[in-house]
C-alpha atoms as a PDB file:
ATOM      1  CA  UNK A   1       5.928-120.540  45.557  1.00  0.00           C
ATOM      2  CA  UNK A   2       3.458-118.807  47.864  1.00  0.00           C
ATOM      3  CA  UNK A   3       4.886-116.534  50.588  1.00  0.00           C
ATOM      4  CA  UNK A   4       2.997-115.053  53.385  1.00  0.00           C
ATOM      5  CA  UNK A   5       3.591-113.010  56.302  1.00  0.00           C
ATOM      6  CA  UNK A   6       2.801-113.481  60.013  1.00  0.00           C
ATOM      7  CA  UNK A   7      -0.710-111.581  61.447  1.00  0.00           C
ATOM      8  CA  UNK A   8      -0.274-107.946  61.991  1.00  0.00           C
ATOM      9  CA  UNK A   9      -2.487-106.675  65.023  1.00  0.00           C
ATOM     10  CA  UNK A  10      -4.220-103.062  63.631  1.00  0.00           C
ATOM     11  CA  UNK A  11      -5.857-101.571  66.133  1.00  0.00           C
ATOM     12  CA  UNK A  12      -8.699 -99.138  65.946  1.00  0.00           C
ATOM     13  CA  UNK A  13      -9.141 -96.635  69.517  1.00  0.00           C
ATOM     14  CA  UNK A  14     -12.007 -96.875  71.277  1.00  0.00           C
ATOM     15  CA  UNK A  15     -14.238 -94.600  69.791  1.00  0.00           C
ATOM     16  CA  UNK A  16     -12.236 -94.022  67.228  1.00  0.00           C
ATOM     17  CA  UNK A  17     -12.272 -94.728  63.237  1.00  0.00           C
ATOM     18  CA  UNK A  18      -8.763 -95.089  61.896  1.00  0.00           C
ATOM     19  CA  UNK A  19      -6.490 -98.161  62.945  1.00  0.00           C
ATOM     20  CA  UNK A  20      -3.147 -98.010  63.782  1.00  0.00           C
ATOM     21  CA  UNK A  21      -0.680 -98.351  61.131  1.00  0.00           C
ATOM     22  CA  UNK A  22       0.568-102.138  60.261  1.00  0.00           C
ATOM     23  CA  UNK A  23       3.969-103.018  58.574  1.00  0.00           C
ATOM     24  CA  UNK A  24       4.011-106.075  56.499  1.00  0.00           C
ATOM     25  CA  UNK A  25       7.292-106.504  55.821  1.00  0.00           C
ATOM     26  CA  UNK A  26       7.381-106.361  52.112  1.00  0.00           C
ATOM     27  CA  UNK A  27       4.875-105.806  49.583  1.00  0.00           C
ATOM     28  CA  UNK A  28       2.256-108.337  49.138  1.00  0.00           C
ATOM     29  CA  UNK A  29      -0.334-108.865  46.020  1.00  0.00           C
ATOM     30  CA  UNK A  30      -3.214-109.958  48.386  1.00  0.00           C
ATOM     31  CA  UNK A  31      -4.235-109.160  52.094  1.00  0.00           C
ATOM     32  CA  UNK A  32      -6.197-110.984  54.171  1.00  0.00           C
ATOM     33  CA  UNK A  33      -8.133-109.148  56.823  1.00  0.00           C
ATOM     34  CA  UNK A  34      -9.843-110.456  59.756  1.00  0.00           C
ATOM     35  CA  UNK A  35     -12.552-108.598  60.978  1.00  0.00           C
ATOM     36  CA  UNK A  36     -13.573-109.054  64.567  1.00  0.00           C
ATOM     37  CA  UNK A  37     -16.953-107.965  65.435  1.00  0.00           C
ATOM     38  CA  UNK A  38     -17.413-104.344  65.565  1.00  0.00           C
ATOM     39  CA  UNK A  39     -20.155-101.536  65.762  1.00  0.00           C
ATOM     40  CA  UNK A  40     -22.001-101.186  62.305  1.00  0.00           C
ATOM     41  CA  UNK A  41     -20.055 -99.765  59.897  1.00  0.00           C
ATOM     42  CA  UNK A  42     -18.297-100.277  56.298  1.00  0.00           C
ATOM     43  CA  UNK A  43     -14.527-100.876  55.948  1.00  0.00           C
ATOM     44  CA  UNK A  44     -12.120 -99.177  54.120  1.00  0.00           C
ATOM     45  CA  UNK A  45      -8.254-100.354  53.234  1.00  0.00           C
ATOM     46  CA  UNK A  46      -5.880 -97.438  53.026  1.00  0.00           C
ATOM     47  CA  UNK A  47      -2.313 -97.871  51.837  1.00  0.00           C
ATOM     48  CA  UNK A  48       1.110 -95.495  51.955  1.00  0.00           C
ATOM     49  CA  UNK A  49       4.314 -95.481  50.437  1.00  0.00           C
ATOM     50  CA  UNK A  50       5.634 -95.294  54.322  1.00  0.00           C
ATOM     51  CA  UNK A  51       4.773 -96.435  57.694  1.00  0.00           C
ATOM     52  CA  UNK A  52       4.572 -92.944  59.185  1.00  0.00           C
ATOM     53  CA  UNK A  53       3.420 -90.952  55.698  1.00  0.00           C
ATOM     54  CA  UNK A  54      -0.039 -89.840  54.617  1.00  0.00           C
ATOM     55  CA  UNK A  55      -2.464 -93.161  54.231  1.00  0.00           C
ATOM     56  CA  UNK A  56      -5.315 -92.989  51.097  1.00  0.00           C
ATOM     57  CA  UNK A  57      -7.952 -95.145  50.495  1.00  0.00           C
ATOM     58  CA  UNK A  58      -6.995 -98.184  47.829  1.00  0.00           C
ATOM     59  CA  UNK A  59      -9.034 -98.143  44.808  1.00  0.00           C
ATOM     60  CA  UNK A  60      -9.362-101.433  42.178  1.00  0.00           C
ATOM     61  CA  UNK A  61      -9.788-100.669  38.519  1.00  0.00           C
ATOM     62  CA  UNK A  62     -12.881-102.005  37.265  1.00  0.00           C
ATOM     63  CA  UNK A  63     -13.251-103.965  33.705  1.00  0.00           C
ATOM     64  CA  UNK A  64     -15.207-100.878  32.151  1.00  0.00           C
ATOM     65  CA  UNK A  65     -11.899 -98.693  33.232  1.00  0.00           C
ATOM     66  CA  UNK A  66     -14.176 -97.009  36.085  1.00  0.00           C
ATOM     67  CA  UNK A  67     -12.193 -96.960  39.458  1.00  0.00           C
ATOM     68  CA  UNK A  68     -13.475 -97.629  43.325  1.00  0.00           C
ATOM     69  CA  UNK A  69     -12.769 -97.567  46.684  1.00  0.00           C
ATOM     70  CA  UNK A  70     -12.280-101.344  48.320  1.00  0.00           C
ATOM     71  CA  UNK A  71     -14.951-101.284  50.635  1.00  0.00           C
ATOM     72  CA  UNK A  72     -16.744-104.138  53.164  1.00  0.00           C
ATOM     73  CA  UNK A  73     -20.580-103.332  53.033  1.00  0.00           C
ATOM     74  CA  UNK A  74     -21.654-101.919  56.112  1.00  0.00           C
ATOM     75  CA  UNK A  75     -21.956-104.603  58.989  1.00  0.00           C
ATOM     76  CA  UNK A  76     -21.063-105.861  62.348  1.00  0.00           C
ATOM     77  CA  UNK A  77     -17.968-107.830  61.477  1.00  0.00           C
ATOM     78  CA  UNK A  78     -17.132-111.327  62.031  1.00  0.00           C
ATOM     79  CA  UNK A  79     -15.524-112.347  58.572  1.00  0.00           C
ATOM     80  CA  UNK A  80     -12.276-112.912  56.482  1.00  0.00           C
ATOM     81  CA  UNK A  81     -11.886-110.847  53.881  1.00  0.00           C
ATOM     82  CA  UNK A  82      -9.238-110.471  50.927  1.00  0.00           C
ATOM     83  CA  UNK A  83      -8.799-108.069  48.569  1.00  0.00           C
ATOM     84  CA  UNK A  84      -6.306-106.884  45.902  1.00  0.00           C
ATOM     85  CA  UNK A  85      -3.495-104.787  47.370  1.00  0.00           C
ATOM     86  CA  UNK A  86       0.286-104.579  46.290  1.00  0.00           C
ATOM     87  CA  UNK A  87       1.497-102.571  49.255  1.00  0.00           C
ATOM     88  CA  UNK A  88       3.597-102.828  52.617  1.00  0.00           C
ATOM     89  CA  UNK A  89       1.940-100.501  54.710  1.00  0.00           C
ATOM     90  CA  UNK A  90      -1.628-100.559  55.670  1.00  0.00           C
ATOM     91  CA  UNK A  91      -4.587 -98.860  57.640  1.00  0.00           C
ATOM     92  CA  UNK A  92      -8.037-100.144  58.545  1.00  0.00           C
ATOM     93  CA  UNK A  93     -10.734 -97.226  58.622  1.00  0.00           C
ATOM     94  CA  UNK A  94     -14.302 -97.813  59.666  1.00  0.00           C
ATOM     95  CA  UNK A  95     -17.087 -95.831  58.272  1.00  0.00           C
ATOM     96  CA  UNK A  96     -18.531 -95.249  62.244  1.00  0.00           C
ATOM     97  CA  UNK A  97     -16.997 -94.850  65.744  1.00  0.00           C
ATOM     98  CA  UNK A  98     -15.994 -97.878  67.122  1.00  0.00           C
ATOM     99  CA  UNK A  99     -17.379 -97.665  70.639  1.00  0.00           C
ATOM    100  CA  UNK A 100     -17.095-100.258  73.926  1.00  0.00           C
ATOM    101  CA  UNK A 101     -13.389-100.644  73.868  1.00  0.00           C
ATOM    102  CA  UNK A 102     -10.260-100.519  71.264  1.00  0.00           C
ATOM    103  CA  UNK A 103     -10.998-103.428  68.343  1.00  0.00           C
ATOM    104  CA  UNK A 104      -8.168-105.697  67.104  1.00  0.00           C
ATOM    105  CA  UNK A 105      -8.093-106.212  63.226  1.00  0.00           C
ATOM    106  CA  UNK A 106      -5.483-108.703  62.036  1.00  0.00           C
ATOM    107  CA  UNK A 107      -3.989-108.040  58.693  1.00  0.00           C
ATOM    108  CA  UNK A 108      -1.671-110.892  56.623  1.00  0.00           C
ATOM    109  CA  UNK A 109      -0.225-110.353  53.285  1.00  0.00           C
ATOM    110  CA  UNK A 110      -0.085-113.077  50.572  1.00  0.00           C
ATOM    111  CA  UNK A 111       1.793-113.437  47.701  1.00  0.00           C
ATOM    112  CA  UNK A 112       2.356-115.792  44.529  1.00  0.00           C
ATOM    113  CA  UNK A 113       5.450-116.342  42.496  1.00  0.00           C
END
């Protein structure tokens, strides 16, 4: 059985790099982001424990053992994206200033099983 939630509006400031933080209701094995065209820049996923705690950047464990940040190569947006995730909470941080006005980033969680 595959369960989903609703989109969750992030929202990064205007000028500003960090999004707001998004709830997802439960924990989730995948999110899928959609990224709405923004000032260059690479995208980061960070996770907490909370909604209102300290947010860190979500690694993946590579096949060699070697661990990495989840990252979106640097770009203008305009995309779905999914990536690995097993968490409830979740911030959007840009690598650059978002400038021009506040930028909406909807978040969804998937799961299997």
């Amino acid at each position: 059985m595959r369960m989903e939630t609703g989109w969750v509006t992030l929202t990064i400031a205007d000028e500003g790099t960090v999004s707001s933080a998004g709830d997802l209701g439960m924990s989730y094995d995948q999110l899928l982001i959609n990224v709405p065209t923004l000032d260059a820049a690479t995208l980061a996923v960070h996770v907490c424990d909370t909604l209102t705690g300290t947010y860190a950047p979500l690694y993946v464990c590579n096949v060699d053992g070697t661990e990495e940040a989840i990252l979106a190569g640097a770009g203008t947006g305009g995309f779905f994206w999914t990536v690995p995730f097993g968490f409830q909470y979740v911030k959007v941080v840009a690598g650059a200033a978002q400038n021009g006005g506040p930028r909406s980033i909807k978040v969804k969680g998937t799961r299997t099983g």
